[in-house]
N, C-alpha and C. Protein backbone atom coordinates (compact mmCIF):
# COMPACT_ATOMS: atom_id res chain seq x y z
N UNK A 1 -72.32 170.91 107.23
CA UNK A 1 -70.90 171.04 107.53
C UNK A 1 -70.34 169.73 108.09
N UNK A 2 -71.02 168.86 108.99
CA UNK A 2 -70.39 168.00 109.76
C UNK A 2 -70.47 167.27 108.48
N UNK A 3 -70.85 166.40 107.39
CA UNK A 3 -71.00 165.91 106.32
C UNK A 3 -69.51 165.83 105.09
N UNK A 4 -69.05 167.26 105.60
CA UNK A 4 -67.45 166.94 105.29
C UNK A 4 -66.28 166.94 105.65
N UNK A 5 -66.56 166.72 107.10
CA UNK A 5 -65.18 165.95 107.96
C UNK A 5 -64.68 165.79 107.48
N UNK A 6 -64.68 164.97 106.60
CA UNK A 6 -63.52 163.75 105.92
C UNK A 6 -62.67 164.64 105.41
N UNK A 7 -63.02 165.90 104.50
CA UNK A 7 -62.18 167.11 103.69
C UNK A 7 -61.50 167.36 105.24
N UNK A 8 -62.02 167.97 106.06
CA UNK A 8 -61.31 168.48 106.94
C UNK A 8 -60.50 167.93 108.03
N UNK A 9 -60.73 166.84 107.88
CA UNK A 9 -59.76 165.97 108.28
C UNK A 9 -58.11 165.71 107.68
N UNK A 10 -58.46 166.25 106.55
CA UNK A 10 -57.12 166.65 105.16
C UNK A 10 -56.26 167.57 106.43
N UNK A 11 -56.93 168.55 107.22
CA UNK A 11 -56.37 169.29 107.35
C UNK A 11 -55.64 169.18 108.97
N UNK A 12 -56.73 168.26 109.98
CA UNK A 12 -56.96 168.18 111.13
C UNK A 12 -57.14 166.55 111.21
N UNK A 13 -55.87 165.05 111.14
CA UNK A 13 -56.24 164.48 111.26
C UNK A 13 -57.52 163.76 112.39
N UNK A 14 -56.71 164.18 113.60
CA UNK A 14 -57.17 163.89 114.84
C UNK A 14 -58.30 164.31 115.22
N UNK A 15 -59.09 165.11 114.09
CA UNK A 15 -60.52 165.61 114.27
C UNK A 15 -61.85 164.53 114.42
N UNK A 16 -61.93 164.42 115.77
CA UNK A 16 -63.23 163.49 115.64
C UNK A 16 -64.50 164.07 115.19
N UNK A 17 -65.55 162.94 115.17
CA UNK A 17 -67.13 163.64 114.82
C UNK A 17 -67.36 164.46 115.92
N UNK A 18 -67.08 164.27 116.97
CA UNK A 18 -67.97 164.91 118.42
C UNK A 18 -66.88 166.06 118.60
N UNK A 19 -65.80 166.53 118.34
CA UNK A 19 -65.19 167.64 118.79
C UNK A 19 -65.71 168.17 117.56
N UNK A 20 -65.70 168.32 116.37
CA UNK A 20 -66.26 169.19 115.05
C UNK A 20 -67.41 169.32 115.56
N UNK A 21 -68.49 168.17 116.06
CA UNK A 21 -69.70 169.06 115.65
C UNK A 21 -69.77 169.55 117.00
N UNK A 22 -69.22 169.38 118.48
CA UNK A 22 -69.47 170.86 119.13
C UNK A 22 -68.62 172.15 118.67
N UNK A 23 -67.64 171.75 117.94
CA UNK A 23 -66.91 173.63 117.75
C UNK A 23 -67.85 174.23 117.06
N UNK A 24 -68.40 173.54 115.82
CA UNK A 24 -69.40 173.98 115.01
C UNK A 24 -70.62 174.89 115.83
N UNK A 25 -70.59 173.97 116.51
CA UNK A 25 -72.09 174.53 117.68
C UNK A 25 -71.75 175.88 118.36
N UNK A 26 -70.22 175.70 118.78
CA UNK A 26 -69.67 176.83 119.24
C UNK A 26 -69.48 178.39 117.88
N UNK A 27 -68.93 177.71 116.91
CA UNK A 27 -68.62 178.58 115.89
C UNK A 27 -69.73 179.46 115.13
N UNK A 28 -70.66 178.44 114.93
CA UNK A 28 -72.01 179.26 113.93
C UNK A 28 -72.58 180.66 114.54
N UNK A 29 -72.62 180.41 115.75
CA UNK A 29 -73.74 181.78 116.21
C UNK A 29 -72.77 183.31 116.29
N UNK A 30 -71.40 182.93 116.02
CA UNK A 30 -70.53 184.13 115.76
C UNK A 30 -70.04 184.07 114.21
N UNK A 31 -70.81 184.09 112.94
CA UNK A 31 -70.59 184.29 111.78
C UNK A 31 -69.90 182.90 111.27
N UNK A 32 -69.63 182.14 111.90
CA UNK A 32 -68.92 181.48 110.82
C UNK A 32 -69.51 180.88 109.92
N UNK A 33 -69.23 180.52 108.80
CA UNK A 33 -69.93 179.63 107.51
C UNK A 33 -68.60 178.90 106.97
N UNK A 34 -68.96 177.84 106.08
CA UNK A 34 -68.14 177.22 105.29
C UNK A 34 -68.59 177.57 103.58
N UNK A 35 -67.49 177.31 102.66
CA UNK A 35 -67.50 177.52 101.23
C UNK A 35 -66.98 175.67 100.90
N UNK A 36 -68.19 175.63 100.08
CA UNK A 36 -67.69 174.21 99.52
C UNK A 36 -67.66 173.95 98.05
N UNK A 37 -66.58 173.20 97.23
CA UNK A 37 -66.32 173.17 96.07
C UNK A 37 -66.94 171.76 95.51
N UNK A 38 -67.27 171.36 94.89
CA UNK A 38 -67.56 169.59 94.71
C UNK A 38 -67.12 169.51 93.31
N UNK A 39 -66.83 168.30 92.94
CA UNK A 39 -66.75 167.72 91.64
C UNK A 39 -67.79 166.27 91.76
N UNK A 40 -68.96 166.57 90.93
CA UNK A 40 -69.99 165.42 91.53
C UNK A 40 -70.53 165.85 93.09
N UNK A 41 -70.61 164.45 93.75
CA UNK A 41 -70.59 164.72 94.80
C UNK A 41 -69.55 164.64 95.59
N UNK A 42 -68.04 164.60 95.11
CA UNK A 42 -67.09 164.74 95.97
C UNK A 42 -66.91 166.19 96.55
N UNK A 43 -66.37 166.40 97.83
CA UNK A 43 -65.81 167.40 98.28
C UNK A 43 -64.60 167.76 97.69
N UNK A 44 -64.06 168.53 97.03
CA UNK A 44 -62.71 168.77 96.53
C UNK A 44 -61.81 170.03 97.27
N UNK A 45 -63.12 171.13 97.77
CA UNK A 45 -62.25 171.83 98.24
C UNK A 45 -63.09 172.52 99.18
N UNK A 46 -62.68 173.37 100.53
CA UNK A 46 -63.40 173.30 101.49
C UNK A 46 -62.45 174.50 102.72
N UNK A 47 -63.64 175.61 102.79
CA UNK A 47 -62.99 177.17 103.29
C UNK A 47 -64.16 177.44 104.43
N UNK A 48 -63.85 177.43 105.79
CA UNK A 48 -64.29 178.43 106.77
C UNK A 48 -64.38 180.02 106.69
N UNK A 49 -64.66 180.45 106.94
CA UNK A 49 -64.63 182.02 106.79
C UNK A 49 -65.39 182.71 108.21
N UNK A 50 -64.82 183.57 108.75
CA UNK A 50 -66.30 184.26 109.63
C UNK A 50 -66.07 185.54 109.28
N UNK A 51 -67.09 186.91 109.18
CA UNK A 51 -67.36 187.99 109.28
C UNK A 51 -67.36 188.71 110.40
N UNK A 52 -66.71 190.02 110.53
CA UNK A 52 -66.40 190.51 111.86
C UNK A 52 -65.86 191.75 111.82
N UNK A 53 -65.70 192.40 112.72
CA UNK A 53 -65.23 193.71 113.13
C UNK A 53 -64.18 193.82 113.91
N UNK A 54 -63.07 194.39 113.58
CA UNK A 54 -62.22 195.10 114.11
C UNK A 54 -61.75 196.42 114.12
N UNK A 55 -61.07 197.17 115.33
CA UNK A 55 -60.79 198.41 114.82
C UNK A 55 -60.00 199.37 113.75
N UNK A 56 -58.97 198.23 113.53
CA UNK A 56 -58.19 198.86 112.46
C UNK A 56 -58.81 198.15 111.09
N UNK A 57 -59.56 197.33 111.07
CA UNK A 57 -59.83 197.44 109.34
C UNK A 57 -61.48 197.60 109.54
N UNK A 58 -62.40 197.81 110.37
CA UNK A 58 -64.00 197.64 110.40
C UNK A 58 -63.99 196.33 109.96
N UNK A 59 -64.80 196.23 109.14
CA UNK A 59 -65.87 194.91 108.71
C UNK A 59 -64.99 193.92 107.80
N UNK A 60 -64.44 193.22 108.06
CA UNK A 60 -63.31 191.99 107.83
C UNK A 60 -64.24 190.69 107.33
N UNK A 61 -63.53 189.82 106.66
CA UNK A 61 -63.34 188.21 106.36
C UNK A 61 -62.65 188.28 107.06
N UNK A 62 -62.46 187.02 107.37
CA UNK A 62 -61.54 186.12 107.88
C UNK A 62 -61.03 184.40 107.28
N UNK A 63 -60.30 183.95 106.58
CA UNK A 63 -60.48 182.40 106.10
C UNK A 63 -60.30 181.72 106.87
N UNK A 64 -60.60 180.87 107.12
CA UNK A 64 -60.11 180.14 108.40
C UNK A 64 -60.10 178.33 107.81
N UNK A 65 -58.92 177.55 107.85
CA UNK A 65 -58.92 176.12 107.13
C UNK A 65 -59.28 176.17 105.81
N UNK A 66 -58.31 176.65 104.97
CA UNK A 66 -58.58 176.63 103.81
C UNK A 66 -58.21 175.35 103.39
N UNK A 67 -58.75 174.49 102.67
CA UNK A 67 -58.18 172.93 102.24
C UNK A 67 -58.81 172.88 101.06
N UNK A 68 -58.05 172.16 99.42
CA UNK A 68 -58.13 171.81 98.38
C UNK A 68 -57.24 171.00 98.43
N UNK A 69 -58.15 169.58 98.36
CA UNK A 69 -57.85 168.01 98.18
C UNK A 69 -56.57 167.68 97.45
N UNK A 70 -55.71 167.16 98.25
CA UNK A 70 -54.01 167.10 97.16
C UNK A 70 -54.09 166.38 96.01
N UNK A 71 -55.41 165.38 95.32
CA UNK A 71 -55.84 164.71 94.29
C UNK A 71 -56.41 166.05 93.48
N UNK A 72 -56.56 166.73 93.81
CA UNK A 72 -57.62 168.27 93.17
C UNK A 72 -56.67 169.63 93.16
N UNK A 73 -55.49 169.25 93.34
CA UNK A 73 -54.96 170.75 93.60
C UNK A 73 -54.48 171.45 91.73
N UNK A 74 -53.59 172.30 91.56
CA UNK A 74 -53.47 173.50 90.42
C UNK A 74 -54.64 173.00 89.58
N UNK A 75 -55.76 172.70 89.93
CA UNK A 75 -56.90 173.09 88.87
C UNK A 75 -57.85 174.05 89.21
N UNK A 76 -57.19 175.00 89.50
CA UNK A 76 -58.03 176.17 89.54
C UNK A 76 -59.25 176.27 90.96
N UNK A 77 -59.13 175.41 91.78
CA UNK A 77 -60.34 175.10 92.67
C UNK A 77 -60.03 176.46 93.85
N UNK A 78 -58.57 176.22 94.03
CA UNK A 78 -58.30 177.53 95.20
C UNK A 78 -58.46 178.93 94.70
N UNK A 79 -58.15 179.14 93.50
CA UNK A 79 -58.69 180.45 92.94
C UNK A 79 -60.26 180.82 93.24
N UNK A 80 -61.29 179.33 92.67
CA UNK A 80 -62.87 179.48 92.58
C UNK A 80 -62.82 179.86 93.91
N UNK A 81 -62.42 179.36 95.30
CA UNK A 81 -62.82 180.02 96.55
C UNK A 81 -62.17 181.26 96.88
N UNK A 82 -61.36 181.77 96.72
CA UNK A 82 -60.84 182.94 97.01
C UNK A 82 -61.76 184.04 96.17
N UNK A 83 -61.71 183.73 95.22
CA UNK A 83 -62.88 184.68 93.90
C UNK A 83 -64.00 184.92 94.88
N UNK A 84 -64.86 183.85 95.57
CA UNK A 84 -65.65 183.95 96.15
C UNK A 84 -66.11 184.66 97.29
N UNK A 85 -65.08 183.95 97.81
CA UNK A 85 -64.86 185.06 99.51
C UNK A 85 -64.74 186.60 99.22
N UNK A 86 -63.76 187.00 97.95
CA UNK A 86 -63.42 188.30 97.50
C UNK A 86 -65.18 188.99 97.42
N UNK A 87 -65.40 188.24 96.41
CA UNK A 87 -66.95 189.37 95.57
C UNK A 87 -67.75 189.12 97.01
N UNK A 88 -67.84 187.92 97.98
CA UNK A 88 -68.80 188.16 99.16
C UNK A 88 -68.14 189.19 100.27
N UNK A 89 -66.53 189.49 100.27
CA UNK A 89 -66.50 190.38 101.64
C UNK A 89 -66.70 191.83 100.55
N UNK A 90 -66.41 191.88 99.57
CA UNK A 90 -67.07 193.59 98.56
C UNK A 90 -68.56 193.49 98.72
N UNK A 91 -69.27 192.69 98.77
CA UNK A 91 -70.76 192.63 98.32
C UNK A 91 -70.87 192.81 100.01
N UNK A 92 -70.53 191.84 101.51
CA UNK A 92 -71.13 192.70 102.72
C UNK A 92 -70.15 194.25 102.81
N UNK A 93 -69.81 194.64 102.05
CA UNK A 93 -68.99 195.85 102.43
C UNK A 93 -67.73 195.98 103.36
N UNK A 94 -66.98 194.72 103.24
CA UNK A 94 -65.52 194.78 104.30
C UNK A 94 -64.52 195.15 103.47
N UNK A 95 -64.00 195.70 104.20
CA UNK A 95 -62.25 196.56 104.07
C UNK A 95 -61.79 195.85 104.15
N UNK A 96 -61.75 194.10 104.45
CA UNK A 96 -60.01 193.58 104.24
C UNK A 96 -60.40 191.76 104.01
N UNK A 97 -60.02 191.30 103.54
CA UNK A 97 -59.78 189.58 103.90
C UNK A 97 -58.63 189.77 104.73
N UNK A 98 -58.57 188.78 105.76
CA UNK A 98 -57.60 187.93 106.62
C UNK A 98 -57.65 186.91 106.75
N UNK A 99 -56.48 186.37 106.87
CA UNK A 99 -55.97 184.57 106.82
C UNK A 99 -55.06 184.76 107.51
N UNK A 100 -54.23 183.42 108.10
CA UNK A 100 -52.65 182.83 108.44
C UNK A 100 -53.04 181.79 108.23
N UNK A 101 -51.74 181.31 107.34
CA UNK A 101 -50.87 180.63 107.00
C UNK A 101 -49.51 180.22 107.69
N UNK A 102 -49.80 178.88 108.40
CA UNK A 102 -48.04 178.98 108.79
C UNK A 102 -47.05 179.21 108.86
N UNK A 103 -46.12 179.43 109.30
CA UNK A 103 -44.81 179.99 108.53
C UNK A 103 -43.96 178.80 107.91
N UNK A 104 -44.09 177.74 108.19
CA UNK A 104 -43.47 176.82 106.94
C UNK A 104 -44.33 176.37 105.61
N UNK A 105 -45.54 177.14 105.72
CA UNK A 105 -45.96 176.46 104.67
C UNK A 105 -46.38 177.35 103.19
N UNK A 106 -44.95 177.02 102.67
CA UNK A 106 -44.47 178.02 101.50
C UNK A 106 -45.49 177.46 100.37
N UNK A 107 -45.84 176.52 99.92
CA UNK A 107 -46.87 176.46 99.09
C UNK A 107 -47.99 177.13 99.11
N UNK A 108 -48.55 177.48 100.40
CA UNK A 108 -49.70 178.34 100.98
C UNK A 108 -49.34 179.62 100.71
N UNK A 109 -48.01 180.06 100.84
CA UNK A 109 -47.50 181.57 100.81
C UNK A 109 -47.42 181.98 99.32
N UNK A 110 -47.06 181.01 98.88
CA UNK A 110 -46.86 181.42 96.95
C UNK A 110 -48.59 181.60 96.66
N UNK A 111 -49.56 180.45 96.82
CA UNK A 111 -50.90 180.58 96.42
C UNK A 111 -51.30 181.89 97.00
N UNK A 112 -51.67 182.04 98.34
CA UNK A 112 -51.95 182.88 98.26
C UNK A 112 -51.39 184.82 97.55
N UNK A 113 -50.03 184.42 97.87
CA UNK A 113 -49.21 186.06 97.07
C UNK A 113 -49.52 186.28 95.70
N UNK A 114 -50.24 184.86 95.05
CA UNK A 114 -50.76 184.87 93.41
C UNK A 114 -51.73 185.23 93.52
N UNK A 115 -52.80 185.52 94.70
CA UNK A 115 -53.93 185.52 94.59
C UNK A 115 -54.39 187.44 95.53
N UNK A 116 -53.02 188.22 95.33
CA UNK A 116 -52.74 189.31 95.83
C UNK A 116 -53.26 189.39 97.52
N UNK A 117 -53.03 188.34 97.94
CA UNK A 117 -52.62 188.74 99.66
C UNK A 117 -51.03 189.02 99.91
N UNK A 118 -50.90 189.26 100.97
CA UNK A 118 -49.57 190.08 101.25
C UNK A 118 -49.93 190.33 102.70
N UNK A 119 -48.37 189.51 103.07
CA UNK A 119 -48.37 189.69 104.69
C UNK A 119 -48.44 190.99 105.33
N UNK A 120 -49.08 190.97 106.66
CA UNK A 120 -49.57 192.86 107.31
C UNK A 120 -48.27 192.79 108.44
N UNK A 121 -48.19 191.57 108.84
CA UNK A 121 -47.79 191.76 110.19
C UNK A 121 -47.13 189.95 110.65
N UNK A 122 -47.11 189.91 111.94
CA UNK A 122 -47.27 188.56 112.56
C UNK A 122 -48.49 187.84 113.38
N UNK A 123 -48.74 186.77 113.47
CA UNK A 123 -49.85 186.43 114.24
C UNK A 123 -49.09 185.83 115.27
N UNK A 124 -48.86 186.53 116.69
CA UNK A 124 -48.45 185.71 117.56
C UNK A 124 -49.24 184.93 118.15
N UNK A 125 -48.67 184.03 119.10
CA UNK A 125 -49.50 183.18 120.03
C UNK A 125 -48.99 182.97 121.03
N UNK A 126 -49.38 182.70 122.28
CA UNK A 126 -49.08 182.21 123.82
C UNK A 126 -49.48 180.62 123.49
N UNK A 127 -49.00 179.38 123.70
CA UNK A 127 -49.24 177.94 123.58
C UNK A 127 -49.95 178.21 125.34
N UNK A 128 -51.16 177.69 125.72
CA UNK A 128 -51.70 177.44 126.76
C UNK A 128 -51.98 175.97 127.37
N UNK A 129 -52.38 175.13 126.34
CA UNK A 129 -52.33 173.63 126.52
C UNK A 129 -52.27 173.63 124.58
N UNK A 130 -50.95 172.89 124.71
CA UNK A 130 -50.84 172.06 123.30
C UNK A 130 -52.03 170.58 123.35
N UNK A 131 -52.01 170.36 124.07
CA UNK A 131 -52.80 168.79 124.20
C UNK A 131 -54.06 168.99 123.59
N UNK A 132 -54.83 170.55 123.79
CA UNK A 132 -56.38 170.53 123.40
C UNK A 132 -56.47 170.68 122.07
N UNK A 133 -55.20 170.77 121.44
CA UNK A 133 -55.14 171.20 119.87
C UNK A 133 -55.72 170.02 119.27
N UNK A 134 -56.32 170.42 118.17
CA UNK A 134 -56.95 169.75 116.97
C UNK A 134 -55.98 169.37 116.04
């Protein structure tokens, strides 16, 4: 994972090596994994996900930083990961994928509504320190 910063940096300039690879450290031992796309050995496209439980849907996905390279985008690469995540949260047996998406970011909202997600609700937030943001 630490190996493709650089993709995720697409997403998180200000992401250094040493804050990724402790979240990582933090992130792995509670489900998370990454989905990676390559052309060669480039990274082209590049999806977090963790597995989990909640009460109103049980056994969930979650996407978390979905990024396909703006040199790599409508060729089909964001479909190949979504396809994926789909047949892996049917194959562990979860009731739902979840994501957010910003609310300005209408390119994200069209891809995904093509790809039959559909907003549930809102994701609020309390800002606690903006400064620690990534």
């Amino acid at each position: 994972m630490l190996g493709q910063i650089e993709v995720m940096q697409h997403l998180y300039p200000n992401l250094t090596l040493e804050k990724y690879e402790f979240y990582l450290q933090q992130m792995i031992p509670h489900n998370y994994k990454q989905l990676a796309v390559f052309d060669g050995e480039i990274c082209v496209g590049l999806s977090g996900f963790w597995t989990a439980m909640k009460l109103w849907t049980g056994k969930y996905i979650e996407i978390d930083n979905f990024i396909v390279h703006s040199d790599h985008r409508s060729k089909g690469i964001g479909k190949v990961m979504t396809d994926y995540i789909d047949t892996k949260a049917r194959a562990e047996g979860c009731t739902a994928i979840v994501l957010d998406a910003f609310t300005g970011n209408f390119t994200a909202h069209r891809f995904y509504y093509n790809q039959g997600y559909v907003p549930k609700g809102f994701h609020f937030i309390k800002m606690l320190d903006e400064d620690g943001l990534t």
